[in-house]
C-alpha atoms as a PDB file:
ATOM      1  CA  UNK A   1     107.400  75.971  55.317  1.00  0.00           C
ATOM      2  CA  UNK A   2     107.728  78.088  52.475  1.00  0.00           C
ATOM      3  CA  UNK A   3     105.428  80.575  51.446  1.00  0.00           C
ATOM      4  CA  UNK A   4     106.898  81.321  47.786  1.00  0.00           C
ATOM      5  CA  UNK A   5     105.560  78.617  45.334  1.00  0.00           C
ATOM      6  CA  UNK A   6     107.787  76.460  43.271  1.00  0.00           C
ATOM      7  CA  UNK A   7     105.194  77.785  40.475  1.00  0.00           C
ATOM      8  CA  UNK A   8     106.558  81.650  41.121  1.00  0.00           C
ATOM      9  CA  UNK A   9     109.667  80.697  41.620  1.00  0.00           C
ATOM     10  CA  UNK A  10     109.777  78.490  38.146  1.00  0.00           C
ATOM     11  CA  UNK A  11     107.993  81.487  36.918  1.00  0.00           C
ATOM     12  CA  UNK A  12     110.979  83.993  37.396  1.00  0.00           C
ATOM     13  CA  UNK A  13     112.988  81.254  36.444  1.00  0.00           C
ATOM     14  CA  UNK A  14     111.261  80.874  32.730  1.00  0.00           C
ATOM     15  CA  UNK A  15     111.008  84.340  31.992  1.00  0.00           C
ATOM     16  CA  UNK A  16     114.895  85.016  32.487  1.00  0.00           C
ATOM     17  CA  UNK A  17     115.489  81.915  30.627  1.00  0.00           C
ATOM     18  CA  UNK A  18     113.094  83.149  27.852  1.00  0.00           C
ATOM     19  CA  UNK A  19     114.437  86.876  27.556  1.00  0.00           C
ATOM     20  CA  UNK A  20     117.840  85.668  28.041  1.00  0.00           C
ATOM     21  CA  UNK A  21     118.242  87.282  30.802  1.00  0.00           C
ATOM     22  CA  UNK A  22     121.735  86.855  32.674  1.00  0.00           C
ATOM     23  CA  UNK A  23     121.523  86.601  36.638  1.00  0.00           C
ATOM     24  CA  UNK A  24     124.789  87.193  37.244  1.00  0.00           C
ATOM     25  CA  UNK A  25     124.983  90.453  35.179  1.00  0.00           C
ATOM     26  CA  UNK A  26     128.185  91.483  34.838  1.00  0.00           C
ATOM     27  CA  UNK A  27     130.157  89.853  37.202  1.00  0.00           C
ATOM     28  CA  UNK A  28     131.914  86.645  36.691  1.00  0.00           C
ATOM     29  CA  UNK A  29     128.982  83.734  38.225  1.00  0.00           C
ATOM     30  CA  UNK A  30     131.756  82.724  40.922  1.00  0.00           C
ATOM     31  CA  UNK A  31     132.180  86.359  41.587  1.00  0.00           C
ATOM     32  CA  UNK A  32     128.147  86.986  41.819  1.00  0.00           C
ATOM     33  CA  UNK A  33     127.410  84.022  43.727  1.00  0.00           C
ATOM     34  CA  UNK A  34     130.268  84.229  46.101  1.00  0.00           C
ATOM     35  CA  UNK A  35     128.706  87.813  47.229  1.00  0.00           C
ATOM     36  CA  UNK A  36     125.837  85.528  48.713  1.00  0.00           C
ATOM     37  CA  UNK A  37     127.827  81.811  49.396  1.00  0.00           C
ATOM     38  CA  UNK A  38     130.838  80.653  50.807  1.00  0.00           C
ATOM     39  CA  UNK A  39     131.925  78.569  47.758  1.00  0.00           C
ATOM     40  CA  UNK A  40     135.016  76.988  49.380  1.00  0.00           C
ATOM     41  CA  UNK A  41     132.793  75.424  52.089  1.00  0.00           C
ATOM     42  CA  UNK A  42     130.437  74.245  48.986  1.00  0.00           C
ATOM     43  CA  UNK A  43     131.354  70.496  48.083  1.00  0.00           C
ATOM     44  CA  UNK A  44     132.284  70.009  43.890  1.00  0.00           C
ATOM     45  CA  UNK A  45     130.597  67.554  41.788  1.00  0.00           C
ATOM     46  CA  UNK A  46     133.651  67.228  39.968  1.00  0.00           C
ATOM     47  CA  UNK A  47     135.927  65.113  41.836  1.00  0.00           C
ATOM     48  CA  UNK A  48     139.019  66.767  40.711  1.00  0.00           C
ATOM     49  CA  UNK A  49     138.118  69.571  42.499  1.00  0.00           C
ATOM     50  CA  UNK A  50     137.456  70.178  46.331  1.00  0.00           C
ATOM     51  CA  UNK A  51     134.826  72.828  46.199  1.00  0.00           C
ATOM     52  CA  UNK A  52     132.264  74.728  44.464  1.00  0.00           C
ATOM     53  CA  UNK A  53     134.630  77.296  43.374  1.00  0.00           C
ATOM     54  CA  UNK A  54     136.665  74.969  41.022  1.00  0.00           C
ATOM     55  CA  UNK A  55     133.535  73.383  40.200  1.00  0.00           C
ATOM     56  CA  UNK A  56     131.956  76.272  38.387  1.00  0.00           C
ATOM     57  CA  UNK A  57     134.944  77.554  37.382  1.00  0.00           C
ATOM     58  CA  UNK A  58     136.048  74.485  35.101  1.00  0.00           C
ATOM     59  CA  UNK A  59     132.477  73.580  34.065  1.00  0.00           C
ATOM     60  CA  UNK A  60     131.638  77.831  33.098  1.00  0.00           C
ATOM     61  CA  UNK A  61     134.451  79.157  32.063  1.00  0.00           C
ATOM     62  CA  UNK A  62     137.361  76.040  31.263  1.00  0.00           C
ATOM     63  CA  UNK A  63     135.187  73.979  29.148  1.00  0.00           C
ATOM     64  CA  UNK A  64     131.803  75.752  29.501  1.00  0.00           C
ATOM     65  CA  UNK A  65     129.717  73.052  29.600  1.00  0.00           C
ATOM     66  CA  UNK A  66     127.098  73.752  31.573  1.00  0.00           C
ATOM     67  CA  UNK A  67     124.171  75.348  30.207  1.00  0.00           C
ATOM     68  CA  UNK A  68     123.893  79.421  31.469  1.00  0.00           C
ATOM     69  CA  UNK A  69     120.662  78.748  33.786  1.00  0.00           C
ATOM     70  CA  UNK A  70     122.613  75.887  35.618  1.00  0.00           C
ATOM     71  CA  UNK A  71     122.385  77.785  39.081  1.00  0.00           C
ATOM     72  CA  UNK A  72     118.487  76.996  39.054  1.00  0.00           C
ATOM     73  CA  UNK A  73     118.751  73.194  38.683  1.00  0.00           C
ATOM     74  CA  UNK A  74     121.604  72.867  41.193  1.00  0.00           C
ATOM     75  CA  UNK A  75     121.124  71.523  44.172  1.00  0.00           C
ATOM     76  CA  UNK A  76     123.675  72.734  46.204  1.00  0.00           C
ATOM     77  CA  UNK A  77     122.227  76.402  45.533  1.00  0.00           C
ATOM     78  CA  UNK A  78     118.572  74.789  46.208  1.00  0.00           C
ATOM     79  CA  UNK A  79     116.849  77.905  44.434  1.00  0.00           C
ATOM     80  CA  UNK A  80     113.559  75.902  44.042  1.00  0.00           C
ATOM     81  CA  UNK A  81     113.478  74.452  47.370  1.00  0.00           C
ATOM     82  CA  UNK A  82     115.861  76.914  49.898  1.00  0.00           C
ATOM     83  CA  UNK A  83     113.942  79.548  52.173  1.00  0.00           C
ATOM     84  CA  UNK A  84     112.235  82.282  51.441  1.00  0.00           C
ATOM     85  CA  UNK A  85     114.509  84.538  52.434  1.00  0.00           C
ATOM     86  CA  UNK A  86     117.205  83.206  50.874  1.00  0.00           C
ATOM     87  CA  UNK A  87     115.194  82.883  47.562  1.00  0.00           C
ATOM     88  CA  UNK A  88     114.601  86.635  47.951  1.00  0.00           C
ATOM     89  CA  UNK A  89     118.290  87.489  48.884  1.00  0.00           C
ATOM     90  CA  UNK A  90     119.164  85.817  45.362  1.00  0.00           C
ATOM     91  CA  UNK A  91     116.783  88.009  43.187  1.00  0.00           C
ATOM     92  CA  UNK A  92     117.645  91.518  45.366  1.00  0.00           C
ATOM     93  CA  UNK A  93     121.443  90.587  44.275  1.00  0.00           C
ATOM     94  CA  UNK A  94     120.558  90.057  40.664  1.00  0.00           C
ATOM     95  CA  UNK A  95     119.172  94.288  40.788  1.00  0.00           C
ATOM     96  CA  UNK A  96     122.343  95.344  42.703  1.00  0.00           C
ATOM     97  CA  UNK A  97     124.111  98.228  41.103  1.00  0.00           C
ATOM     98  CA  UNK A  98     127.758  96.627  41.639  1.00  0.00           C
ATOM     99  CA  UNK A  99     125.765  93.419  39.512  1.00  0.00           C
ATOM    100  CA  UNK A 100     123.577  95.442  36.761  1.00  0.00           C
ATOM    101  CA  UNK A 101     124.599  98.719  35.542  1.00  0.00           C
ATOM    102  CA  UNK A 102     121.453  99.219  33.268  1.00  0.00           C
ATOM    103  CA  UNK A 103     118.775 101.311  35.825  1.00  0.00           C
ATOM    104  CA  UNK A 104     116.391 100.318  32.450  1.00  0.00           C
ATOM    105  CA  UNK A 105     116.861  97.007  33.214  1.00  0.00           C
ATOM    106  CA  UNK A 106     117.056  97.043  36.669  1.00  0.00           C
ATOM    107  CA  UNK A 107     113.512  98.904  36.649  1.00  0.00           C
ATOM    108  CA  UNK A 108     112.263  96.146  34.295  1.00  0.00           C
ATOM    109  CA  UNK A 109     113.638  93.243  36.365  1.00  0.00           C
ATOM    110  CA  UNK A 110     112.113  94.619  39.157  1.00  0.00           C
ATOM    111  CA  UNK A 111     108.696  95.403  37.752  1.00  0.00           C
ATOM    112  CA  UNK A 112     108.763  91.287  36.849  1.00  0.00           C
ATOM    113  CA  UNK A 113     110.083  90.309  39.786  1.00  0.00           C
ATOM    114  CA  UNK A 114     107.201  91.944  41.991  1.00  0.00           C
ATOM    115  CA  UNK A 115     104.638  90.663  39.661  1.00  0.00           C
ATOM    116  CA  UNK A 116     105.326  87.065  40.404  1.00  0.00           C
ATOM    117  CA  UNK A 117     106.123  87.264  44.011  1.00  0.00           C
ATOM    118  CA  UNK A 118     103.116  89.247  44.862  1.00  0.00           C
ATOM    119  CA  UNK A 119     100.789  86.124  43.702  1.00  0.00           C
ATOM    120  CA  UNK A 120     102.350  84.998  47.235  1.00  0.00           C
ATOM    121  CA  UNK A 121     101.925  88.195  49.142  1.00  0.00           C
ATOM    122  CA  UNK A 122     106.318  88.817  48.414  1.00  0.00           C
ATOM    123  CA  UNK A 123     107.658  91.911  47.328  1.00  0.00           C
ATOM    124  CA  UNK A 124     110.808  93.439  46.657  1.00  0.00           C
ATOM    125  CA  UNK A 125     111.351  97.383  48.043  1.00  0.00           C
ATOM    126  CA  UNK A 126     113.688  99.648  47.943  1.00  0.00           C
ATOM    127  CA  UNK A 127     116.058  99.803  51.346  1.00  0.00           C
ATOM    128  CA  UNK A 128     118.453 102.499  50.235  1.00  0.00           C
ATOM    129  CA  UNK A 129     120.414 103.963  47.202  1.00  0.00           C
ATOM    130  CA  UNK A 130     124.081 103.977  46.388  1.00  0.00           C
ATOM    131  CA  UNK A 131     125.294 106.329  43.733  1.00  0.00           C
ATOM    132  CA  UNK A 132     121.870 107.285  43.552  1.00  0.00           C
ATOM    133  CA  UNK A 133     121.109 103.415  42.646  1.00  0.00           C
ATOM    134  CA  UNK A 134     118.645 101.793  44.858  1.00  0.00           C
ATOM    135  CA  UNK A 135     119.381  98.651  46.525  1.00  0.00           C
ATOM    136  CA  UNK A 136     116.039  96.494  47.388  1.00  0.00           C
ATOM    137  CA  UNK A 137     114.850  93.932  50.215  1.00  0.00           C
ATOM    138  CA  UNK A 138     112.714  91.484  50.165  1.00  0.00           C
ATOM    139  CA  UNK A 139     109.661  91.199  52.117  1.00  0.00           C
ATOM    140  CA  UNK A 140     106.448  89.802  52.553  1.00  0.00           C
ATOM    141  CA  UNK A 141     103.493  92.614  51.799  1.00  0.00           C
ATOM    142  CA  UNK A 142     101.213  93.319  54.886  1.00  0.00           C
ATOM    143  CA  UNK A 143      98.110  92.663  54.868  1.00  0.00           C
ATOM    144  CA  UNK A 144      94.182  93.684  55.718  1.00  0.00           C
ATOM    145  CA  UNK A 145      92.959  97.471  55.555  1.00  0.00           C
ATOM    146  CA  UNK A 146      95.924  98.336  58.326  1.00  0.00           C
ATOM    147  CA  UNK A 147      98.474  97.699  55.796  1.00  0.00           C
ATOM    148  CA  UNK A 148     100.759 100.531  54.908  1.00  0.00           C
ATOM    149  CA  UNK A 149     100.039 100.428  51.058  1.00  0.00           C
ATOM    150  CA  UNK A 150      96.196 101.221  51.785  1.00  0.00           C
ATOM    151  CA  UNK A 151      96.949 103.173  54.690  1.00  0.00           C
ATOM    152  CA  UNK A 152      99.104 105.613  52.758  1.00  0.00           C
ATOM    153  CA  UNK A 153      96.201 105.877  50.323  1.00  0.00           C
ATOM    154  CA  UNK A 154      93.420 106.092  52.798  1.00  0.00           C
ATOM    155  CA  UNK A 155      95.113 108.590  55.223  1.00  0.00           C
ATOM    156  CA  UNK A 156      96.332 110.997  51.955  1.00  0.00           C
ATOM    157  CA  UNK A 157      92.327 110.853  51.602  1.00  0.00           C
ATOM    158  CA  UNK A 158      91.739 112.996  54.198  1.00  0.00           C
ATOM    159  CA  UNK A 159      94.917 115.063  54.459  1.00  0.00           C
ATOM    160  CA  UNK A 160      97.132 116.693  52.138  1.00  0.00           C
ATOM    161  CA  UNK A 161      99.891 117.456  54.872  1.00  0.00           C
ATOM    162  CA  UNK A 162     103.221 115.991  53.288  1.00  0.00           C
ATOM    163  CA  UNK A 163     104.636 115.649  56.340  1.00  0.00           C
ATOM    164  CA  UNK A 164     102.603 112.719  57.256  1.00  0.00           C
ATOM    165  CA  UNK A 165     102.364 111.316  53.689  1.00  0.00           C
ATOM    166  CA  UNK A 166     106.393 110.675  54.432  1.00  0.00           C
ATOM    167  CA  UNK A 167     105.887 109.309  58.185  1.00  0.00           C
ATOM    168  CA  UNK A 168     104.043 106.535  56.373  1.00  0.00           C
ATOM    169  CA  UNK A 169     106.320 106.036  53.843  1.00  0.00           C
ATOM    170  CA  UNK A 170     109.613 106.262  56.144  1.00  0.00           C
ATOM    171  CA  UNK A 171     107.490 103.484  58.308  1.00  0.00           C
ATOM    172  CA  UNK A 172     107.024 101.081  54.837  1.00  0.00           C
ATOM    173  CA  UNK A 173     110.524 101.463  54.033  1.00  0.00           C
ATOM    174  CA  UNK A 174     111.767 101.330  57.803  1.00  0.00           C
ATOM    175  CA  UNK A 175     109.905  98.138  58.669  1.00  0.00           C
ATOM    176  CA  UNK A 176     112.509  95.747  57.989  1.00  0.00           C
ATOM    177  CA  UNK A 177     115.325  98.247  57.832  1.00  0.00           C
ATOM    178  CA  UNK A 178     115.366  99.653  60.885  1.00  0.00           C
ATOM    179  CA  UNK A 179     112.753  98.503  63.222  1.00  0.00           C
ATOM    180  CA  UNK A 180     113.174 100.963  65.734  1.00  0.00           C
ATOM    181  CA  UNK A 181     112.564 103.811  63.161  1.00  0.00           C
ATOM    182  CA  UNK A 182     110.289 102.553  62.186  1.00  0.00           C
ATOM    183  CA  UNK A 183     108.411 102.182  65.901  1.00  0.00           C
ATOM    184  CA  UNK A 184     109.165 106.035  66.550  1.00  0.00           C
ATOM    185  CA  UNK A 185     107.526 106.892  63.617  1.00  0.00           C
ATOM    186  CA  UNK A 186     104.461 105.015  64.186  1.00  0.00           C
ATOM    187  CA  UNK A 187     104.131 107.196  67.440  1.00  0.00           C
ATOM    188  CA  UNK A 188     104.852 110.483  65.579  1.00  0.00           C
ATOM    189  CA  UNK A 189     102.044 109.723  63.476  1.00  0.00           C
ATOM    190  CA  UNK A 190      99.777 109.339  65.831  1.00  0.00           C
ATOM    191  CA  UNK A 191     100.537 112.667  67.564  1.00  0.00           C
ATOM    192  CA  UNK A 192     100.699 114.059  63.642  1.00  0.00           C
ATOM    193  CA  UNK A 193      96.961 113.101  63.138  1.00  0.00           C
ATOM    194  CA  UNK A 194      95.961 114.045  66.812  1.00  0.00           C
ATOM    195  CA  UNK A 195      97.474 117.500  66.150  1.00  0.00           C
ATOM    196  CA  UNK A 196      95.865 118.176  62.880  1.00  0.00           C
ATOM    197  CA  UNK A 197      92.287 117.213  63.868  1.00  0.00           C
ATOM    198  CA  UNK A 198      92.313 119.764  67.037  1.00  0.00           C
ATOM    199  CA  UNK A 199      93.800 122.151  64.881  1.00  0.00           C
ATOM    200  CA  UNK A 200      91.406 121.810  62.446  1.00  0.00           C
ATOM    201  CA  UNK A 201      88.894 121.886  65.095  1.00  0.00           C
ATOM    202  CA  UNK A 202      89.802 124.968  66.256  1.00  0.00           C
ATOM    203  CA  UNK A 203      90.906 123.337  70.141  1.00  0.00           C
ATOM    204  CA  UNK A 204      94.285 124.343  71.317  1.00  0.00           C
ATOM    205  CA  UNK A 205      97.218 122.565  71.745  1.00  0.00           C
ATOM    206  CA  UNK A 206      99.093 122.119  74.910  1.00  0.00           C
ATOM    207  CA  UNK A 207     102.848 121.689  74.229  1.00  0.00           C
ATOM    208  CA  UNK A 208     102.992 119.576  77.554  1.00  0.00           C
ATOM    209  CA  UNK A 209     100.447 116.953  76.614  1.00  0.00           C
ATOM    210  CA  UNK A 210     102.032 113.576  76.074  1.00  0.00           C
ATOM    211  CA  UNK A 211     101.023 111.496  73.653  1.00  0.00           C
ATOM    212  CA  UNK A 212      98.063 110.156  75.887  1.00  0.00           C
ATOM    213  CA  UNK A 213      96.830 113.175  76.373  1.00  0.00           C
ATOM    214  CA  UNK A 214      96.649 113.962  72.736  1.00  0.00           C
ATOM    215  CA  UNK A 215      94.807 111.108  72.237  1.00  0.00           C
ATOM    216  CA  UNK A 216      92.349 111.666  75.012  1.00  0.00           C
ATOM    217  CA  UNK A 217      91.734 115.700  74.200  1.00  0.00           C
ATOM    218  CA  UNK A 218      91.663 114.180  70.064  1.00  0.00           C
ATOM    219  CA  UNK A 219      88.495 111.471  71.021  1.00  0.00           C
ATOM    220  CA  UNK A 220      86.853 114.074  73.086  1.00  0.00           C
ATOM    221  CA  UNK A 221      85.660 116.203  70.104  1.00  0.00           C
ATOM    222  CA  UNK A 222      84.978 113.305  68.238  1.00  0.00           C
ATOM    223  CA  UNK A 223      81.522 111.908  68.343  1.00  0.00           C
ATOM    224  CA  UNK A 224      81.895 108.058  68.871  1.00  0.00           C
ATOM    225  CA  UNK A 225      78.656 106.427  68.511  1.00  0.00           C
ATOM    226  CA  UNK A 226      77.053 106.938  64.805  1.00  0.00           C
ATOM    227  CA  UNK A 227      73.315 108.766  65.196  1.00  0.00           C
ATOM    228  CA  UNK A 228      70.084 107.194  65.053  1.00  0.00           C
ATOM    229  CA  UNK A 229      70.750 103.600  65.830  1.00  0.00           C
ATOM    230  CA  UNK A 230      69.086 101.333  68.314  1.00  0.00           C
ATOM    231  CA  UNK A 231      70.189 101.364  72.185  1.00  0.00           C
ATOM    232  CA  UNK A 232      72.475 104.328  71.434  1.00  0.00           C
ATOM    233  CA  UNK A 233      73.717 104.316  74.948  1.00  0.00           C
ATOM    234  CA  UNK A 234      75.335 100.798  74.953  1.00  0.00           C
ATOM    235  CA  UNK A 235      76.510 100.842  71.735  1.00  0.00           C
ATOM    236  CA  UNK A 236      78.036 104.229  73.398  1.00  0.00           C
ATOM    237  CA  UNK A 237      79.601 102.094  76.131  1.00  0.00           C
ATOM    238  CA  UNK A 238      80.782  99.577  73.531  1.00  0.00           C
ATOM    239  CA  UNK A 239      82.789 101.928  71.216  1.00  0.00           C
ATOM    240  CA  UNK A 240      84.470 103.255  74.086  1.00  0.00           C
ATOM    241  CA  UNK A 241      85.558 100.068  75.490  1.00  0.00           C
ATOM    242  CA  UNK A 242      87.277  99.700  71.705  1.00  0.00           C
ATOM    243  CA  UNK A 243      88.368 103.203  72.351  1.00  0.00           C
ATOM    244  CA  UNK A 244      90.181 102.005  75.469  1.00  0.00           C
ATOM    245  CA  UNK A 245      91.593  99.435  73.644  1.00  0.00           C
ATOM    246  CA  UNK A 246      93.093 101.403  71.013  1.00  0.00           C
ATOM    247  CA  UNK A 247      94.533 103.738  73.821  1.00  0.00           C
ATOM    248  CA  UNK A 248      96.321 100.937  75.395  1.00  0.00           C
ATOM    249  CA  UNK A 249      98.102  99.904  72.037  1.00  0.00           C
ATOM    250  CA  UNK A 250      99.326 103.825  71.387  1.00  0.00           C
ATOM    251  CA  UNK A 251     100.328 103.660  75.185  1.00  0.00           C
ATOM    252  CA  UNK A 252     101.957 100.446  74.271  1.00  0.00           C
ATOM    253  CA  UNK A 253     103.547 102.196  71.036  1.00  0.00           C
ATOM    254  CA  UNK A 254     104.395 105.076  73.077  1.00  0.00           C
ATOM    255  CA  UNK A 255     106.626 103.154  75.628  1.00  0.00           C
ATOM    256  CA  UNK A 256     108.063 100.615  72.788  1.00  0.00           C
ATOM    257  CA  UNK A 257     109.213 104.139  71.418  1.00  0.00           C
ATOM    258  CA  UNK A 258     111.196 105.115  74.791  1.00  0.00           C
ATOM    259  CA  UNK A 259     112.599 101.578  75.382  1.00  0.00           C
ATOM    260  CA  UNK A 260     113.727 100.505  71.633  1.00  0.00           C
ATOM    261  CA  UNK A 261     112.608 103.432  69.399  1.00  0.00           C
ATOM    262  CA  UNK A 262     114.366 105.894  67.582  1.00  0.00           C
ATOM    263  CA  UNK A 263     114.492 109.161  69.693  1.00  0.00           C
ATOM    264  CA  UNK A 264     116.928 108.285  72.347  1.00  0.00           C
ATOM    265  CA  UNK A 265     120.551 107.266  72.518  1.00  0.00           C
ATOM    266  CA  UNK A 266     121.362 103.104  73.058  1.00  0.00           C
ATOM    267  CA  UNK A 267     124.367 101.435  74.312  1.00  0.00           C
ATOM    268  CA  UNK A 268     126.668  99.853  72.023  1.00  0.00           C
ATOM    269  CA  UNK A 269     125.421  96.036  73.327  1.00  0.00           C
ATOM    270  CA  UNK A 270     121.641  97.676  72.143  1.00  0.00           C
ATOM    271  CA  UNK A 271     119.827  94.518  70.197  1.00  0.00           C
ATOM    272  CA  UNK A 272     116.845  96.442  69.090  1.00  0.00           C
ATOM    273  CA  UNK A 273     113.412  94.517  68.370  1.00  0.00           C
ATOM    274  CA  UNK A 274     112.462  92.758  64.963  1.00  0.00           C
ATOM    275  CA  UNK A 275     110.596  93.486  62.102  1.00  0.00           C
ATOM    276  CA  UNK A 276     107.504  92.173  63.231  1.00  0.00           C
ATOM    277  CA  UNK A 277     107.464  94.024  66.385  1.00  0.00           C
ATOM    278  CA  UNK A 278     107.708  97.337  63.637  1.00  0.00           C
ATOM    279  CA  UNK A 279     105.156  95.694  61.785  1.00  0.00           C
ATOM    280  CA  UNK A 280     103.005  95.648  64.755  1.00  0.00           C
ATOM    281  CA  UNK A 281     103.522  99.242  66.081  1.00  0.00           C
ATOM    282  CA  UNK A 282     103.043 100.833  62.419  1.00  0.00           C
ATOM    283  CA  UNK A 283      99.857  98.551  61.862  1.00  0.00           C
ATOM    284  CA  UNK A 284      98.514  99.268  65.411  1.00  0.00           C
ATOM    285  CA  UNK A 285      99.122 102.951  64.701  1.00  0.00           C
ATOM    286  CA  UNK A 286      97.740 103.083  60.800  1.00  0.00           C
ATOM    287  CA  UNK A 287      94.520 101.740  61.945  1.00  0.00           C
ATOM    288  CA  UNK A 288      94.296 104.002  64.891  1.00  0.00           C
ATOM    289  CA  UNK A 289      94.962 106.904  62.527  1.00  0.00           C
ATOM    290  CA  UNK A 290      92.187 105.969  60.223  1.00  0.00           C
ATOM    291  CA  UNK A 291      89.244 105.520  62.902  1.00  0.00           C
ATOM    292  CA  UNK A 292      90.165 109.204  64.289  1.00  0.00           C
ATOM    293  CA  UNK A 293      90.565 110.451  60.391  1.00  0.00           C
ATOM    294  CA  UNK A 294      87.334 108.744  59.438  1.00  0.00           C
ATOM    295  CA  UNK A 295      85.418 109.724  62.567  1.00  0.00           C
ATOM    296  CA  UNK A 296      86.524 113.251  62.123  1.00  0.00           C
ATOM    297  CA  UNK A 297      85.795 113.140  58.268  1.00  0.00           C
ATOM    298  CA  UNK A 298      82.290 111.844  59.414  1.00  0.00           C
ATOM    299  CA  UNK A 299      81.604 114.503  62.295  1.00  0.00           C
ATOM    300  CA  UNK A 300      82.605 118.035  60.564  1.00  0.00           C
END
């Protein structure tokens, strides 16, 4: 089932239809649209023509006699009605540079686009740049306090350090990306934030310590169990069952990132895992970073 409304997608739909807005930009529309479609293998709902192509191109550009918007009313193209992804795929080619030369527009486009689609939890990011140009995904926004958006606020809270301002925002970008960079750099923030709280403790650092150990030597100087409440000593118990919890899922983290991570070489048959495998290291390890940051913040 689709998660994007016909009411944001009609939305987007409207407002390029109100501004005038071309989606092809400045590519012929068989030359934009076959960058996403096979058009040869797309029937023609002119009979004397046996596909798509020599469909649009005697309706657009022969007689032009279709109005400009047609692709959002035709059914073959199912923009209304076709996946998500697909849906997404469409708008991410409308901001490509080779489509839109015009960054001002681009940026503006954008802006819109992201406006709409985040009344369903969508978004559209930026996956890399060409000609210093960027080209965007789509993707559906995480969500709850472990999402990377308020994690990258929340952990900049309580550290300045750059570097791990930029783990968190190579994980955002990486999660559907590249998966498996985005799994080693969950675990490097971890031992980032494990680092940086015994060095600001004043405890030393043994180069040898795995990631495990970090994590153990890290919740020793940490006080778990808040002061003055009721039955400290089970609530004690409690918090470090959680505790144990949490160490299983950076354990878990921690071997995802020597199986399918980043740091080590693959064969050339490697299938890596999937965006929501990334999504579930780098939210495992954004909460994990905020109890330690928040329990530290709390206990110095």
């Amino acid at each position: 089932m689709n998660k994007i409304s016909n009411i944001t997608r009609r939305d987007i739909f409207d407002t390029l239809n109100v501004e005038k807005i071309s989606w092809n930009g400045r590519l012929e529309e068989s030359d934009f649209l076959s960058r996403l479609y096979d058009l040869s293998k797309m029937p023609s709902q002119d009979s004397r023509f046996s596909d798509a192509g020599g469909d649009i191109w005697q309706h657009r550009v022969n007689n032009y006699d279709w109005d400009d918007n047609w692709i959002f009313s035709d059914d073959r193209f199912n923009l209304m009605h076709c996946d998500d992804a697909s849906f997404l795929q469409f708008l991410c080619e409308m901001l490509h540079p080779i489509v839109r030369s015009d960054t001002t527009e681009v940026s503006r486009l954008h802006q819109m686009f992201n406006e709409y689609l985040g009344m369903d939890n969508f978004e559209l990011v930026e996956k890399t740049r060409i000609s210093n140009r960027p080209i965007f995904i789509g993707r559906y926004k995480l969500l709850g306090k472990a999402t990377i958006q308020k994690s990258k606020k929340e952990i900049a809270d309580f550290l300045s350090d750059e570097y791990v301002v930029k783990q968190i925002n190579i994980m955002e970008t990486a999660i559907e990306n590249s998966p498996e960079l985005a799994i080693g750099t969950a675990k490097e923030l971890i031992e980032t934030i494990c680092h940086t709280i015994l060095t600001e403790r004043k405890i030393e650092v043994d180069k040898s310590w795995d990631l495990l150990q970090l994590l153990k030597q890290t919740t020793k100087q940490l006080k778990l169990t808040p002061e003055g409440i009721p039955d400290e000593a089970k609530a004690s118990k409690t918090i470090k069952s959680i505790l144990g919890s949490l160490t299983t899922v950076v354990q878990g983290i921690g071997e995802l990132r020597n199986q399918y991570g980043s740091g080590h070489g693959k064969r050339a048959t490697f299938k890596g895992l999937t965006s929501r495998h990334a999504k579930l290291s780098v939210g495992a390890a954004s909460t994990l970073a905020i109890f330690l940051l928040e329990t530290h913040k709390a206990r110095t």
